[in-house]
Protein backbone atom coordinates (compact mmCIF):
# COMPACT_ATOMS: atom_id res chain seq x y z
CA UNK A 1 150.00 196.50 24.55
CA UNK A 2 147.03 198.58 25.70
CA UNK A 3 146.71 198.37 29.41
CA UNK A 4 144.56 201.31 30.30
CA UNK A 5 144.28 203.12 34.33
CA UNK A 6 142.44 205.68 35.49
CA UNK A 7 143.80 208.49 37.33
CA UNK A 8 142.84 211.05 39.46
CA UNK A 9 144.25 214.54 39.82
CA UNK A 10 145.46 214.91 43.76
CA UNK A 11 146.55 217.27 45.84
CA UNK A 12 150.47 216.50 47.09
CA UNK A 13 151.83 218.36 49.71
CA UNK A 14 152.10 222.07 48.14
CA UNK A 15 151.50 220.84 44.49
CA UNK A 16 148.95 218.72 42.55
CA UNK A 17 149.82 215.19 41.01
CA UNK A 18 148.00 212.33 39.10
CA UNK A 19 147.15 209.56 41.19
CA UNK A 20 148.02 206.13 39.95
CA UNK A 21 146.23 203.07 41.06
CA UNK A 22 148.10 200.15 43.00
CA UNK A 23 147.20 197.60 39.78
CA UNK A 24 149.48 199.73 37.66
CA UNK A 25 152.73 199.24 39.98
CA UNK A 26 151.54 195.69 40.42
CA UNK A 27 151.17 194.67 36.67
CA UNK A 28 154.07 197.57 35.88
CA UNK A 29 156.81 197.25 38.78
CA UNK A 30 159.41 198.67 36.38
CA UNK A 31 158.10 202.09 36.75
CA UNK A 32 158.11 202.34 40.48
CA UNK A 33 159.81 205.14 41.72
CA UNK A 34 160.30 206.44 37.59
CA UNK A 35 160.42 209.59 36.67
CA UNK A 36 159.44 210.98 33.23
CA UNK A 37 157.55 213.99 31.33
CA UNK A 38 154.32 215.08 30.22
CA UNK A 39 153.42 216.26 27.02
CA UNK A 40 150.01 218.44 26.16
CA UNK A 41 148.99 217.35 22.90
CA UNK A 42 145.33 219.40 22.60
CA UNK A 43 143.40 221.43 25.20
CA UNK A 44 141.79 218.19 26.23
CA UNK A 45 144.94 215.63 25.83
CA UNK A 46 148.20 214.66 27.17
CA UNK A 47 150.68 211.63 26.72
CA UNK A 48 153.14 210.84 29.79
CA UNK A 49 155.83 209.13 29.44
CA UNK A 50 157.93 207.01 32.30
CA UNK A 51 161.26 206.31 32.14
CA UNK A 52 162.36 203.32 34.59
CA UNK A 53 165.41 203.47 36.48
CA UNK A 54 167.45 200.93 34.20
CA UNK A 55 168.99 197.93 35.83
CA UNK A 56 170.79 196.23 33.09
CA UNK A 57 174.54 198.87 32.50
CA UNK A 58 175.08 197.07 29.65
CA UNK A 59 174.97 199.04 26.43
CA UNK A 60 173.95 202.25 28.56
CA UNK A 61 175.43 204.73 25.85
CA UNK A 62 173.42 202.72 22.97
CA UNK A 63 170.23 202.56 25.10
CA UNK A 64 170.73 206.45 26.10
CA UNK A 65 171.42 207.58 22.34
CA UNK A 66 168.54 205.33 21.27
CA UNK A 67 165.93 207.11 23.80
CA UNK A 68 167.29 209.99 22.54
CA UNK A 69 166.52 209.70 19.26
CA UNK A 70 162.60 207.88 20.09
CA UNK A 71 162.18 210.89 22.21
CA UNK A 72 163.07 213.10 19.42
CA UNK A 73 160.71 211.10 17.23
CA UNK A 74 157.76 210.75 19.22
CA UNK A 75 157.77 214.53 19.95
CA UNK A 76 158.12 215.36 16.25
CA UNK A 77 155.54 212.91 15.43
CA UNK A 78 153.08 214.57 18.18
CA UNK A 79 154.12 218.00 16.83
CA UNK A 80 150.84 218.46 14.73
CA UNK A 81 148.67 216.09 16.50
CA UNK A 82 148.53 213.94 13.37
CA UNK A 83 149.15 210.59 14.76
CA UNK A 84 147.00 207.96 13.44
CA UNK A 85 147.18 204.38 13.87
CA UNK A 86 148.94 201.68 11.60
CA UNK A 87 145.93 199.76 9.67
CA UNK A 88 145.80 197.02 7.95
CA UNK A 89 144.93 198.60 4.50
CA UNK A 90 148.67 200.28 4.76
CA UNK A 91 150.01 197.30 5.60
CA UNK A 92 148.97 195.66 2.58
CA UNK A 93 149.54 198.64 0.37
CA UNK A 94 153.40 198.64 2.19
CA UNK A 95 153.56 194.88 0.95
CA UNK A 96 152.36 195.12 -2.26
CA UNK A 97 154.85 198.36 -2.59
CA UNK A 98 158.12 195.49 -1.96
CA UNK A 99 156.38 192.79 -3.57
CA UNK A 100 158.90 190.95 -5.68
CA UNK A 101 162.04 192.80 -4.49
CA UNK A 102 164.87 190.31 -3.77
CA UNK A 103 167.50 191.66 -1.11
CA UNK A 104 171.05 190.37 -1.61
CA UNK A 105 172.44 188.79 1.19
CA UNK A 106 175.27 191.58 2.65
CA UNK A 107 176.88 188.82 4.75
CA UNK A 108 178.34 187.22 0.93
CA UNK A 109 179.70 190.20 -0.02
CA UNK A 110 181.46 190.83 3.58
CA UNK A 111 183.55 187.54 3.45
């Protein structure tokens, strides 16, 4: 998913803020109300991140543990700026890599 907004920097109350348009809470009503960080990746680039009020208990200490640990990755992965994107010449190399390998079925051996 790519949806893209702009934003504006604002002036709210005694501080400054980003200004989101209305589309975004339309098309994204899960992060009304949010709250979240921001990260500065270069002089000229950040990545925010929301985090959604969750609704659904279930699972809360697997969900919480598994942010965790995303968080952790994603801010080790920004660490040297030296993110690039998946293409499909590694994909192919990745397949060709596991080409032939046969996984036993674990659910055999458990019963």
């Amino acid at each position: 998913m790519s949806d893209s907004y702009k934003i504006r920097s604002t002036k709210i109350g005694n501080s400054a803020g980003f200004r989101l348009p209305a589309e975004f809470y339309r098309e994204h009503p899960q992060f009304a109300n949010a709250s979240g960080w921001i990260q500065v990746l270069s002089p000229d680039t950040a990545i925010v991140k929301i985090i959604p009020e969750s609704v659904d208990h279930e699972d809360e200490e697997d969900s919480l543990v598994m942010r965790l640990f995303l968080d952790f990755a994603t801010a080790e992965a920004l660490k040297n700026n030296s993110l690039q994107p998946y293409t499909t010449e590694m994909s192919k190399a990745a397949h060709k890599l596991i080409e032939g390998v046969e996984l036993e079925d674990e659910s055999l051996e458990d019963g």
